[in-house]
N, C-alpha and C. Protein backbone atom coordinates (compact mmCIF):
# COMPACT_ATOMS: atom_id res chain seq x y z
N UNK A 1 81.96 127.28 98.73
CA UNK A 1 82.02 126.05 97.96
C UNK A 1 83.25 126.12 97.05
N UNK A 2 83.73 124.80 96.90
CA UNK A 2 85.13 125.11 96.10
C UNK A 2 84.94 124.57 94.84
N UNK A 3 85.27 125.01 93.68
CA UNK A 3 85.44 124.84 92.17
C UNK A 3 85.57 122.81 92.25
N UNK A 4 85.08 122.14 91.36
CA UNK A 4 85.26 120.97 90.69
C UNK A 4 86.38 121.27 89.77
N UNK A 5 86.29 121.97 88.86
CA UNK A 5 87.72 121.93 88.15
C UNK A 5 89.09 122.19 89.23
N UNK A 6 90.06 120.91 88.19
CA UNK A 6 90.77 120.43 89.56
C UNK A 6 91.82 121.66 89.60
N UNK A 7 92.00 122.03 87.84
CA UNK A 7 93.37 123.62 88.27
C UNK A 7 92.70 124.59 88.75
N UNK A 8 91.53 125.00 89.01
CA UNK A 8 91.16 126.02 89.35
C UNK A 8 90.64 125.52 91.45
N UNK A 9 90.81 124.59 91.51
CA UNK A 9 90.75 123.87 93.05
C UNK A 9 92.12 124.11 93.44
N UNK A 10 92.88 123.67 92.83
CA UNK A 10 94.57 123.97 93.19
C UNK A 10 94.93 125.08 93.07
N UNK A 11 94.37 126.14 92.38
CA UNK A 11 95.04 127.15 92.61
C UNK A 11 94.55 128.16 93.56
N UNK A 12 92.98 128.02 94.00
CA UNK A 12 92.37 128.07 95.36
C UNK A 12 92.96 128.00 96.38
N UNK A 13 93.17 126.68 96.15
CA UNK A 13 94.23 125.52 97.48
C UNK A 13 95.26 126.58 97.98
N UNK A 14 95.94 126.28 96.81
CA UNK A 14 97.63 126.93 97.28
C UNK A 14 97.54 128.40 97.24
N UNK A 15 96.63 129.61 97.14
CA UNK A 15 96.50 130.49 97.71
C UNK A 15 96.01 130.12 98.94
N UNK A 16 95.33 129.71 99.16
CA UNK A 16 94.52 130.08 100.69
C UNK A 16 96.13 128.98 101.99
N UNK A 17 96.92 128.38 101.39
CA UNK A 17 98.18 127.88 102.16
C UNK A 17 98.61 128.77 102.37
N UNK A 18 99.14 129.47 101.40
CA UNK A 18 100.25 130.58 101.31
C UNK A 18 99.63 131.83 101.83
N UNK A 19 98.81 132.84 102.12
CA UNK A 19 98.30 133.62 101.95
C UNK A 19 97.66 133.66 103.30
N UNK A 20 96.98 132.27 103.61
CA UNK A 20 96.39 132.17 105.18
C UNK A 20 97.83 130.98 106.34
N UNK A 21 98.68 131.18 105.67
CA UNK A 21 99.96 130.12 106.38
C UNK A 21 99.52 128.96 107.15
N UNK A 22 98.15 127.82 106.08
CA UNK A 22 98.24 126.65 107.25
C UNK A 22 98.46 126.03 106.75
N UNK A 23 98.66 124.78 107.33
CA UNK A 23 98.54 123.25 106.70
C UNK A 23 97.59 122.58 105.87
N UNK A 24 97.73 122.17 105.16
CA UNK A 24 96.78 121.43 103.89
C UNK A 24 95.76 120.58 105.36
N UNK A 25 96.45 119.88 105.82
CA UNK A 25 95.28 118.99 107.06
C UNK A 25 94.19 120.21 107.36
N UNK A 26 94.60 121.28 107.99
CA UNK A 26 93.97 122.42 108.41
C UNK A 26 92.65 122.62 107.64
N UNK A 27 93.51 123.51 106.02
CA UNK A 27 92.14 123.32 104.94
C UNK A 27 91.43 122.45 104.44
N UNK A 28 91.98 120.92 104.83
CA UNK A 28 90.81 120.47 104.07
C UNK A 28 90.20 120.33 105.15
N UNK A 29 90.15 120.31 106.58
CA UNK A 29 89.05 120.63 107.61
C UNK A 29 88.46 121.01 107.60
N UNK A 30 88.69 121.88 107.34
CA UNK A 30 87.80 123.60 107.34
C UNK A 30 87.05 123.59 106.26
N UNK A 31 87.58 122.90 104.83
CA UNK A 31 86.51 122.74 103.57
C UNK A 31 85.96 120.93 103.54
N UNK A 32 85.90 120.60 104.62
CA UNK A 32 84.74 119.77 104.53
C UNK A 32 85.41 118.68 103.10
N UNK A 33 87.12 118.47 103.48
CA UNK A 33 87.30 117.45 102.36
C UNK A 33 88.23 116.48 102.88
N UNK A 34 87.65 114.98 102.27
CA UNK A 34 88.43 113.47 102.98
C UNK A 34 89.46 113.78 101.94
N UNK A 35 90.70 113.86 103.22
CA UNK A 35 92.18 113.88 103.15
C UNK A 35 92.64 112.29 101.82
N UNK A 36 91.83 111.14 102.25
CA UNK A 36 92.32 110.23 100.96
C UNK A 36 91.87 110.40 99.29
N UNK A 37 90.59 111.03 99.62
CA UNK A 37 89.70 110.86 98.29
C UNK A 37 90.46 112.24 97.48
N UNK A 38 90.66 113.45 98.48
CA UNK A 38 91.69 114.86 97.74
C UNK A 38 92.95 114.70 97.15
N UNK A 39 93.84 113.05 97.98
CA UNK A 39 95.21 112.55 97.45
C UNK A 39 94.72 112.18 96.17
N UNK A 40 93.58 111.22 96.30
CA UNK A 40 93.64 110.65 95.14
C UNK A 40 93.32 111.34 93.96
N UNK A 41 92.74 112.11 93.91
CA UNK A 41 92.12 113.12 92.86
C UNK A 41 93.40 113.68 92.51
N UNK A 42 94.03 114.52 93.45
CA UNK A 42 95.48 114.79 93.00
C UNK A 42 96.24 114.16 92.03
N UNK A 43 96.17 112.89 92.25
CA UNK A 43 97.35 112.12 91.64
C UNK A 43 96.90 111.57 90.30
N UNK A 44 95.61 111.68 90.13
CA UNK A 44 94.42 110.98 89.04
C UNK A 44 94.71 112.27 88.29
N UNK A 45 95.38 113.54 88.64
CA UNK A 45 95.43 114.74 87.67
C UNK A 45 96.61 115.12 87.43
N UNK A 46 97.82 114.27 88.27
CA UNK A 46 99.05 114.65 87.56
C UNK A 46 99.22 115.56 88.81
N UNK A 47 98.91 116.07 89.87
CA UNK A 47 99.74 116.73 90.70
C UNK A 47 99.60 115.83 92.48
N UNK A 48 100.54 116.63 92.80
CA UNK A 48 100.93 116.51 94.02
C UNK A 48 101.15 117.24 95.16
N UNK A 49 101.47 117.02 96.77
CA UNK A 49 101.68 117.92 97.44
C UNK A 49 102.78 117.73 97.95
N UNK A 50 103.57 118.79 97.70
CA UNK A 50 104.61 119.39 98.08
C UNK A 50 105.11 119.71 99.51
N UNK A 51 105.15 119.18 100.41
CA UNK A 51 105.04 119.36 102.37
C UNK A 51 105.91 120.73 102.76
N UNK A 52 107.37 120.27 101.95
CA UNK A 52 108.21 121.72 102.45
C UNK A 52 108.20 122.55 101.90
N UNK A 53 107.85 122.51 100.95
CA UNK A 53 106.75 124.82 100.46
C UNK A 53 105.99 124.34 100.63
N UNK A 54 104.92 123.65 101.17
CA UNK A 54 103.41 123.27 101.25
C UNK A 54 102.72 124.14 100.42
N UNK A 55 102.92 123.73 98.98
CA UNK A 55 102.44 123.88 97.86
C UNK A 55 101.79 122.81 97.23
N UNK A 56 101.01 122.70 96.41
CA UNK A 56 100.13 121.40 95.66
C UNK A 56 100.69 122.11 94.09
N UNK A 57 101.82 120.90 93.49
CA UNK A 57 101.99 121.18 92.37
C UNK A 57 101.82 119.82 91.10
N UNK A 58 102.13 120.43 90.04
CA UNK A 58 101.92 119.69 88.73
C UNK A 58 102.82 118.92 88.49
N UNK A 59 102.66 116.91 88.46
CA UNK A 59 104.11 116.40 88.33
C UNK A 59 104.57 116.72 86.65
């Protein structure tokens, strides 16, 4: 199960990118999360995703 707090979700996130080398599409498959409702939460917190370091960072 993944954390509700959103910096401690992102920093989940972007280890398990970096660390397991997939695509954000990939993980949120695999964690059972809608690709629009995860943008939006993102952006409702001030960050974003990053495609070419496929990193999720802080605007």
């Amino acid at each position: 199960m993944l954390p509700n707090d959103i910096h401690m979700l992102v920093s989940i996130l972007n280890m398990k990118l970096r660390d397991d080398d997939m695509s954000l599409e990939n993980l949120l498959d695999i964690n059972d999360l809608n690709e629009h409702d995860f943008f939006e939460r993102l952006e409702k917190n001030d960050y974003y995703y990053d495609e070419q370091i496929n990193q999720i960072k802080q605007k």
